[in-house]
PDB file of N, CA and C in Angstrom:
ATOM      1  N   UNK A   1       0.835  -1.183   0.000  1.00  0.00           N
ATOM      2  CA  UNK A   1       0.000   0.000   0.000  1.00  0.00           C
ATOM      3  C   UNK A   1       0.878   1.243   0.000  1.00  0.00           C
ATOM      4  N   UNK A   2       0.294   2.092  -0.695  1.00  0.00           N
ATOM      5  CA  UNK A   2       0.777   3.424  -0.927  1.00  0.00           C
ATOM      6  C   UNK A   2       0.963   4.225   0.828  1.00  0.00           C
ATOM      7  N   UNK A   3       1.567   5.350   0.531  1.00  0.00           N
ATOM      8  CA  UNK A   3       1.465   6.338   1.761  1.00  0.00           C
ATOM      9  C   UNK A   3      -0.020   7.145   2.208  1.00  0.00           C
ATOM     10  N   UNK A   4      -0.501   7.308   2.893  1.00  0.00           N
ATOM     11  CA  UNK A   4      -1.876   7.861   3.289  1.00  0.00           C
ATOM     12  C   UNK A   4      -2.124   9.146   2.726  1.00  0.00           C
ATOM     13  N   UNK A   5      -3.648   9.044   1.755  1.00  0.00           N
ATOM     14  CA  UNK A   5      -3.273  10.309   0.882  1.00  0.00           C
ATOM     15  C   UNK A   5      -3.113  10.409  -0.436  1.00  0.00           C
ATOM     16  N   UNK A   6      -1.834   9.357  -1.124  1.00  0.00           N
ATOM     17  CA  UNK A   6      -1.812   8.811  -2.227  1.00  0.00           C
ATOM     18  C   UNK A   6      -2.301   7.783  -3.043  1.00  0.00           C
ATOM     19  N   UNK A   7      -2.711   8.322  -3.588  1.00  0.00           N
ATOM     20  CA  UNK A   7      -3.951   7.532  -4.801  1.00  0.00           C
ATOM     21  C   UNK A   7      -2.501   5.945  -5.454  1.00  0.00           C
ATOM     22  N   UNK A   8      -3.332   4.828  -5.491  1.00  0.00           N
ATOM     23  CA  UNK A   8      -2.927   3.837  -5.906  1.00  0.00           C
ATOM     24  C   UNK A   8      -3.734   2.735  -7.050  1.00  0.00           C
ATOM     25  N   UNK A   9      -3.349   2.523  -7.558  1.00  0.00           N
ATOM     26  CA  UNK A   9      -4.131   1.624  -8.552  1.00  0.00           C
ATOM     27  C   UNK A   9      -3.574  -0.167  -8.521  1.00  0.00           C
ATOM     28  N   UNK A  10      -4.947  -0.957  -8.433  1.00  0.00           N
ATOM     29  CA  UNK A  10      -4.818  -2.161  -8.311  1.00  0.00           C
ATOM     30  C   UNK A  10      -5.368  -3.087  -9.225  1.00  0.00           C
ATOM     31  N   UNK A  11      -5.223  -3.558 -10.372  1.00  0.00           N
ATOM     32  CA  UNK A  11      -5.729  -4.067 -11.505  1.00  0.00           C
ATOM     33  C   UNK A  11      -6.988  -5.068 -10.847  1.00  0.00           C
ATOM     34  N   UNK A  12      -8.170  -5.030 -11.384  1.00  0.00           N
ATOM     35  CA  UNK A  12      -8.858  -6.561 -10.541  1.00  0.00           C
ATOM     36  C   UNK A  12      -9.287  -7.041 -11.664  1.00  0.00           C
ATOM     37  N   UNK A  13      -9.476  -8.624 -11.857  1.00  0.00           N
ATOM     38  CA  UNK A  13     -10.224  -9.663 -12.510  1.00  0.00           C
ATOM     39  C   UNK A  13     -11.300 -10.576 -11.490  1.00  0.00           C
ATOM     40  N   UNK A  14     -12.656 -10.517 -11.980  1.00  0.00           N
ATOM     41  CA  UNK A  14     -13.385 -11.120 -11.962  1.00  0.00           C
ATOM     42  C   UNK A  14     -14.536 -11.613 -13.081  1.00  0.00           C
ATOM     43  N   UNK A  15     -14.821 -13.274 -12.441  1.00  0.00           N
ATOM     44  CA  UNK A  15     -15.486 -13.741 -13.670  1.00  0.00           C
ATOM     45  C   UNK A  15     -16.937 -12.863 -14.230  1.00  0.00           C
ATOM     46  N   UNK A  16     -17.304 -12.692 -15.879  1.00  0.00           N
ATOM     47  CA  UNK A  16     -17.961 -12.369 -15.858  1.00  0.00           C
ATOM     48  C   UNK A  16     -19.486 -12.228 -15.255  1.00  0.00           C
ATOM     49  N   UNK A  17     -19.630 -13.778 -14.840  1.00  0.00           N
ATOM     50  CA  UNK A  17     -20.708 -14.355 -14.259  1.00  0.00           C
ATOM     51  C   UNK A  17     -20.735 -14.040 -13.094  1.00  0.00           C
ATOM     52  N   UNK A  18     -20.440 -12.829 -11.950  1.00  0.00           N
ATOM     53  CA  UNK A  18     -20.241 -12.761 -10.390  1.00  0.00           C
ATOM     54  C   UNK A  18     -21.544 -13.224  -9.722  1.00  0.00           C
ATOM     55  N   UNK A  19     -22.543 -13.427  -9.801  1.00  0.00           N
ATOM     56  CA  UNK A  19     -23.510 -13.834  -8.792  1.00  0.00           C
ATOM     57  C   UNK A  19     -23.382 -15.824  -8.742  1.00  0.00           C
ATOM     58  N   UNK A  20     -22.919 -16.148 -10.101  1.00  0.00           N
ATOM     59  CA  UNK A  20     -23.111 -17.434  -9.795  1.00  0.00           C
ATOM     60  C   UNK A  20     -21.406 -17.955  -9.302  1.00  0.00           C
ATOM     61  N   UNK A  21     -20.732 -17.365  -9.639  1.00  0.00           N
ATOM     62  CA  UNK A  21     -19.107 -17.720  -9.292  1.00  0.00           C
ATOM     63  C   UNK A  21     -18.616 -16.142  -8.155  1.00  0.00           C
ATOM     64  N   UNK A  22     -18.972 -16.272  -7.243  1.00  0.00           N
ATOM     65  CA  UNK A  22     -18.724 -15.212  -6.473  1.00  0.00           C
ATOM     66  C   UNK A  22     -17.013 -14.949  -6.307  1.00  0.00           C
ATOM     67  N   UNK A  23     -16.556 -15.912  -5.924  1.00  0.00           N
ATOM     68  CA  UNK A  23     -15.046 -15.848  -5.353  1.00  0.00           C
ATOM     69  C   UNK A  23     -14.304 -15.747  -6.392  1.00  0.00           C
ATOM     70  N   UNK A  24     -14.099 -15.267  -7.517  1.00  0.00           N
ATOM     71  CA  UNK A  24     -13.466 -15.246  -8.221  1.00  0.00           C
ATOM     72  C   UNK A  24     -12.501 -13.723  -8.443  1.00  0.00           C
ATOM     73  N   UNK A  25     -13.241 -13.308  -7.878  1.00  0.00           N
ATOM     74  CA  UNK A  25     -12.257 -11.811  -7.686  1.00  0.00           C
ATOM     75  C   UNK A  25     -10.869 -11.938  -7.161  1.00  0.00           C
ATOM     76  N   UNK A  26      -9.742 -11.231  -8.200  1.00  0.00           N
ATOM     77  CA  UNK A  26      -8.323 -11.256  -8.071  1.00  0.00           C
ATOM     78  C   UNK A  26      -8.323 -10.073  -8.246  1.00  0.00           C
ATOM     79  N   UNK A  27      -7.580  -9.403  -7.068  1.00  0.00           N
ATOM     80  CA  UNK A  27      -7.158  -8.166  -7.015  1.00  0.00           C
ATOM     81  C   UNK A  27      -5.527  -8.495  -6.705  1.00  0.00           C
ATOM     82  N   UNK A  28      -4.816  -7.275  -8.366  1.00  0.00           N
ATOM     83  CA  UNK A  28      -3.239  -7.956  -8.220  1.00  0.00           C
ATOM     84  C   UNK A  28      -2.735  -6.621  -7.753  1.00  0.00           C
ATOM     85  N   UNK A  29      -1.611  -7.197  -6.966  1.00  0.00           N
ATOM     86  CA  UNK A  29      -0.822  -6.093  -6.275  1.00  0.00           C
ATOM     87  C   UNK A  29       0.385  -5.875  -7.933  1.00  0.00           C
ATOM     88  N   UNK A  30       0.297  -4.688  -7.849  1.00  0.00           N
ATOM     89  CA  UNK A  30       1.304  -3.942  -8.984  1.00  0.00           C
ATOM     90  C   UNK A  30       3.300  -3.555  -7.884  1.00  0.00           C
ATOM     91  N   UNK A  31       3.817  -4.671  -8.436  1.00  0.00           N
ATOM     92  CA  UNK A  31       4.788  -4.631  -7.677  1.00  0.00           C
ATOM     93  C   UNK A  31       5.899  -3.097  -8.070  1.00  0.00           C
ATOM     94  N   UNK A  32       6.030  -2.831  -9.034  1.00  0.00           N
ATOM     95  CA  UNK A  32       6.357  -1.396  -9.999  1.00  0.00           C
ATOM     96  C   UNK A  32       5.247  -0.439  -9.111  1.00  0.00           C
ATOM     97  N   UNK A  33       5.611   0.756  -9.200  1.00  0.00           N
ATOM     98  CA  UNK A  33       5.174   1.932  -8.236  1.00  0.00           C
ATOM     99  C   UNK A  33       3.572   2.163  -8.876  1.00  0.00           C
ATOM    100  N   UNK A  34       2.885   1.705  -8.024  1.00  0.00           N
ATOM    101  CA  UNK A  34       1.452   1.581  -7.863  1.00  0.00           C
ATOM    102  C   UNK A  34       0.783   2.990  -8.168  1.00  0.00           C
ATOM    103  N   UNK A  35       1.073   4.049  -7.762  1.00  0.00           N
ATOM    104  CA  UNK A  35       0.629   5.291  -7.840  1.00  0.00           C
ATOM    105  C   UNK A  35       0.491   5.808  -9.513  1.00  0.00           C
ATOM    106  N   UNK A  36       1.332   5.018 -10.608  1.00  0.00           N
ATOM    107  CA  UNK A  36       1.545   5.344 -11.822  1.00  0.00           C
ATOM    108  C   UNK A  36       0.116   4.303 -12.523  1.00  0.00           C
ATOM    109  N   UNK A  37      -0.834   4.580 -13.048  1.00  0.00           N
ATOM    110  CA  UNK A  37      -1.963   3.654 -14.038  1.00  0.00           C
ATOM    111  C   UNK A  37      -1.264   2.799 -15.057  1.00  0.00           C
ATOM    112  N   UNK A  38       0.013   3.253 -15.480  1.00  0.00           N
ATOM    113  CA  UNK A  38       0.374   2.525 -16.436  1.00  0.00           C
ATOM    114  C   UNK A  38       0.890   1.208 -16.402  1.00  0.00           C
ATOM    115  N   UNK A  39       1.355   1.044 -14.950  1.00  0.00           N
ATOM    116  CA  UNK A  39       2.225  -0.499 -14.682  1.00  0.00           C
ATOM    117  C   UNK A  39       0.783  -1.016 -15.001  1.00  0.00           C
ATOM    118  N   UNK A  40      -0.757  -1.051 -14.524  1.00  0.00           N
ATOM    119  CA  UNK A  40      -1.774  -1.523 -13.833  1.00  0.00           C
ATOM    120  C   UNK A  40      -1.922  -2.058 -15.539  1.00  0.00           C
ATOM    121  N   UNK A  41      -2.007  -1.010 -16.633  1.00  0.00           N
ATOM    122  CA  UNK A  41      -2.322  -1.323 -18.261  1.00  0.00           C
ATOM    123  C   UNK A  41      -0.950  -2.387 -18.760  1.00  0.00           C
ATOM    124  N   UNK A  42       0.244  -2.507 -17.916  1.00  0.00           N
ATOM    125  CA  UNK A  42       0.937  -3.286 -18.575  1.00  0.00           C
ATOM    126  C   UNK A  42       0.939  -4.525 -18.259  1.00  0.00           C
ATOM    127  N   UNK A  43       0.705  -4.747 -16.727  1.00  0.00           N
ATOM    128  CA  UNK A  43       0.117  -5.864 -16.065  1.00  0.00           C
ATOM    129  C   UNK A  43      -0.840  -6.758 -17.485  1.00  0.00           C
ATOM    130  N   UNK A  44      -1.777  -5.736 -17.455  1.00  0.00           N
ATOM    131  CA  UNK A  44      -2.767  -6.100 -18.064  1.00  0.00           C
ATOM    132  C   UNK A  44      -2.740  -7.056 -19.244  1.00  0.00           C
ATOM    133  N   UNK A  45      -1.688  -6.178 -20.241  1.00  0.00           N
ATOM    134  CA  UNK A  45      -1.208  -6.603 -21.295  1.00  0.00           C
ATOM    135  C   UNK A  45      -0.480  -7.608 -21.396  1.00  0.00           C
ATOM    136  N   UNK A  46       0.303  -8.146 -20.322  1.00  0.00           N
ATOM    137  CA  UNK A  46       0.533  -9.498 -20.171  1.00  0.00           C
ATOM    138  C   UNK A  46      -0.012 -10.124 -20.160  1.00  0.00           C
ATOM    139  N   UNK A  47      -1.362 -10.057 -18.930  1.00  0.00           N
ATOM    140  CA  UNK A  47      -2.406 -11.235 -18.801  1.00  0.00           C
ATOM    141  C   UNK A  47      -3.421 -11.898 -20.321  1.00  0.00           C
ATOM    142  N   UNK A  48      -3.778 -10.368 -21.109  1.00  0.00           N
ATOM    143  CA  UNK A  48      -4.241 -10.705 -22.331  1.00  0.00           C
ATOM    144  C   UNK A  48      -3.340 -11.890 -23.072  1.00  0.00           C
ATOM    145  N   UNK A  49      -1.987 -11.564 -23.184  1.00  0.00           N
ATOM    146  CA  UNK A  49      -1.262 -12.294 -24.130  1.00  0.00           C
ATOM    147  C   UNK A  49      -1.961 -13.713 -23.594  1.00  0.00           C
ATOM    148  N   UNK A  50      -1.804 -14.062 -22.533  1.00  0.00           N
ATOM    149  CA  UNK A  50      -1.720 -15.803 -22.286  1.00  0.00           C
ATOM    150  C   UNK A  50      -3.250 -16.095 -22.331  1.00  0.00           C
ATOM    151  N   UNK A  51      -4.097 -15.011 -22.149  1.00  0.00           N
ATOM    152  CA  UNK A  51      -5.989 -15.371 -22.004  1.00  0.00           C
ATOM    153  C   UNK A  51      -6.249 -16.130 -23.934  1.00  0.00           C
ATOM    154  N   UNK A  52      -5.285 -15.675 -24.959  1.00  0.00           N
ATOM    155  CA  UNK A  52      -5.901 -15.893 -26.287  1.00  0.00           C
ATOM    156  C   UNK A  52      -5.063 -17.005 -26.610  1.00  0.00           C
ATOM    157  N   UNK A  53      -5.744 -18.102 -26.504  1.00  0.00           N
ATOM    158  CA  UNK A  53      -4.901 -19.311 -26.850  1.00  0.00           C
ATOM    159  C   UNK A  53      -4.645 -19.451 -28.489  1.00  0.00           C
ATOM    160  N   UNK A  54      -5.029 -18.501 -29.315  1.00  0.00           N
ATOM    161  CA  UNK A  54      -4.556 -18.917 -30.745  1.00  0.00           C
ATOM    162  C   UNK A  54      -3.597 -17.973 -30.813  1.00  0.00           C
ATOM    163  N   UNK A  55      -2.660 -17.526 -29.933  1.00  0.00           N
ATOM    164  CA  UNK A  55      -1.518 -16.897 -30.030  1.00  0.00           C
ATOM    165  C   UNK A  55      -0.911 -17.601 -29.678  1.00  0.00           C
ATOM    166  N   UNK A  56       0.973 -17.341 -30.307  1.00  0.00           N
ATOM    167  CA  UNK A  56       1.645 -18.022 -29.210  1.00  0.00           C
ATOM    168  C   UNK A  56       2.002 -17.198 -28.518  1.00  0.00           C
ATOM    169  N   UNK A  57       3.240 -17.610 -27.021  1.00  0.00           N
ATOM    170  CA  UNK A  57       3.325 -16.948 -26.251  1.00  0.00           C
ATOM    171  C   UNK A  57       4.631 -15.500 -26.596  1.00  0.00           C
ATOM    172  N   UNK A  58       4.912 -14.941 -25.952  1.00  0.00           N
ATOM    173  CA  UNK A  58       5.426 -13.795 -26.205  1.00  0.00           C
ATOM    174  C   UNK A  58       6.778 -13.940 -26.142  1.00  0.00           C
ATOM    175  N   UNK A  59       7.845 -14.112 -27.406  1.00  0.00           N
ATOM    176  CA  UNK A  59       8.871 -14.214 -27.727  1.00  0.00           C
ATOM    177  C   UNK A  59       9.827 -13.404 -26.443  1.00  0.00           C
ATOM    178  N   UNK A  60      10.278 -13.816 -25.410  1.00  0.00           N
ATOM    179  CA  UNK A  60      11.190 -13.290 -24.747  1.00  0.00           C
ATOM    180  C   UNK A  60      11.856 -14.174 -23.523  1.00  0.00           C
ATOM    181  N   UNK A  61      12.733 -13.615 -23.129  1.00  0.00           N
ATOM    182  CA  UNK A  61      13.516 -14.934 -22.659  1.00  0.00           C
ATOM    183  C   UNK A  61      13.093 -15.497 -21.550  1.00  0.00           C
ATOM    184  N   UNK A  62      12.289 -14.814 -20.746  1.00  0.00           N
ATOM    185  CA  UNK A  62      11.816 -15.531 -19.344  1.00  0.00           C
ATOM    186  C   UNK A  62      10.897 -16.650 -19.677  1.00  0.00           C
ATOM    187  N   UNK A  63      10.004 -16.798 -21.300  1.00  0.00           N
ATOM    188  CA  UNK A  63       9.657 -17.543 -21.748  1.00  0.00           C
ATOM    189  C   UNK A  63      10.240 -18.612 -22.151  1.00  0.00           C
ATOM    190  N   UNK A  64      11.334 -18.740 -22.507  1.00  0.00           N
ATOM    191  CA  UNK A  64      11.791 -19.247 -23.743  1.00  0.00           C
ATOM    192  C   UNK A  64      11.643 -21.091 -23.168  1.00  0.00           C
ATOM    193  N   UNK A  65      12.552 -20.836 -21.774  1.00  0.00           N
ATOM    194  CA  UNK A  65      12.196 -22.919 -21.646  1.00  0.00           C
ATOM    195  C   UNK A  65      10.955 -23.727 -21.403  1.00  0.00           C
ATOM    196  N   UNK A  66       9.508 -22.825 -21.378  1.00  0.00           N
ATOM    197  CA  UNK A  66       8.410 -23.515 -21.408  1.00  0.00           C
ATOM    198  C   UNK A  66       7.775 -23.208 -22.888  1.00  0.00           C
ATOM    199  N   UNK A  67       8.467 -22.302 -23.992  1.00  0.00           N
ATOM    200  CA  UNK A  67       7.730 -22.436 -25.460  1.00  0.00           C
ATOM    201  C   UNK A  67       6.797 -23.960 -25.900  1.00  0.00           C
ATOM    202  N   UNK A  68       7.930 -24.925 -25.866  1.00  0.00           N
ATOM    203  CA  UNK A  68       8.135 -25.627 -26.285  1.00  0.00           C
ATOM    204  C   UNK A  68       6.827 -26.749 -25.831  1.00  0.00           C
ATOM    205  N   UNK A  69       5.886 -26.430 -24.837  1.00  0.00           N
ATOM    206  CA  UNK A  69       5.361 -27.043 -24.260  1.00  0.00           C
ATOM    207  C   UNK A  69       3.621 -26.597 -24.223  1.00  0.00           C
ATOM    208  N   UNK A  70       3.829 -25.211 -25.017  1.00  0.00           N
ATOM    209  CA  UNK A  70       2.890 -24.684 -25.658  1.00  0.00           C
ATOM    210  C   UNK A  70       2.261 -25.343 -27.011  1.00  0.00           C
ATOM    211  N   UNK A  71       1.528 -26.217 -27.841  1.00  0.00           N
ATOM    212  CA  UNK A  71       1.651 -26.163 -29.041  1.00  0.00           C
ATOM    213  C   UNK A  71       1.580 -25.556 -30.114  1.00  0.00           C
ATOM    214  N   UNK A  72       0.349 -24.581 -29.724  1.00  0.00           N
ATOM    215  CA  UNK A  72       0.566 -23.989 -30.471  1.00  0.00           C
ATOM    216  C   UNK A  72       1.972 -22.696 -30.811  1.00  0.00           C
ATOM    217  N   UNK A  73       2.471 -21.969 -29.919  1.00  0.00           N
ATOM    218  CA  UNK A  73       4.039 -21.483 -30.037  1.00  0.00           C
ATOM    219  C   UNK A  73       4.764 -22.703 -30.284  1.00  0.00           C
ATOM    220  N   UNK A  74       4.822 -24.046 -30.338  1.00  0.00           N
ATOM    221  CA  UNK A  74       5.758 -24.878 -30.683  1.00  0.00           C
ATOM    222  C   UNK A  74       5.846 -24.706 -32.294  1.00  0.00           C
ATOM    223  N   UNK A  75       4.692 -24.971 -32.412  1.00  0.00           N
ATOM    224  CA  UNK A  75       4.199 -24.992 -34.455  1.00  0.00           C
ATOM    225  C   UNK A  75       4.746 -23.719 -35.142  1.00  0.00           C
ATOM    226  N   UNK A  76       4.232 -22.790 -33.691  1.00  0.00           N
ATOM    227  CA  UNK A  76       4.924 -20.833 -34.660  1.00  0.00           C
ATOM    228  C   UNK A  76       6.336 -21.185 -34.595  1.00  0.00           C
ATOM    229  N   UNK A  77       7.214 -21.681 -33.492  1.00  0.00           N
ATOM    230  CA  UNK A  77       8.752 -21.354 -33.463  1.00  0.00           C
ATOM    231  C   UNK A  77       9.238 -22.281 -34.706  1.00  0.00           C
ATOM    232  N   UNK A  78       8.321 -23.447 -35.480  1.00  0.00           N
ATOM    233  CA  UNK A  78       9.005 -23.992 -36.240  1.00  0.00           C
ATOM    234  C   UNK A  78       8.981 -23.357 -37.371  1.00  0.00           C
ATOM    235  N   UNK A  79       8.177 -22.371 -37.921  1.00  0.00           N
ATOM    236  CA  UNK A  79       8.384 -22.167 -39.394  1.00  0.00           C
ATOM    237  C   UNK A  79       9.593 -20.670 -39.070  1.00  0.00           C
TER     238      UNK A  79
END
């Protein structure tokens, strides 16, 4: 949490369906300085990448030793 006073932003996901799946609310802590909206939109933009399974995953190295275990990014890294 921010200092008392200062405005903070906390990305949340919940399922569309909230009355029949109640607990599904994830509220993520933005480890990058919370007070800025933009970590909260980049967060974000990660989570999209992995939600669309006809993508593969996002070419970079913290990825790179589970590609392979993806199929569909297995099929993209081969051509």
């Amino acid at each position: 949490m921010g200092a008392p006073g200062v405005m903070s932003y906390f990305p949340g996901i919940s399922h569309i369906d909230q009355e029949k799946y109640p607990k599904t609310i994830v509220t993520v802590s933005v480890v990058e300085l919370s007070a800025n909206p933009v970590h909260c939109y980049l967060l974000w933009e990660r989570y999209v990448s992995f939600m669309d399974l006809s993508k593969p995953l996002p070419d970079v190295p913290v990825y790179e030793q589970h590609r392979h275990l993806d199929p569909i990014t297995a099929e993209f890294d081969k051509k």
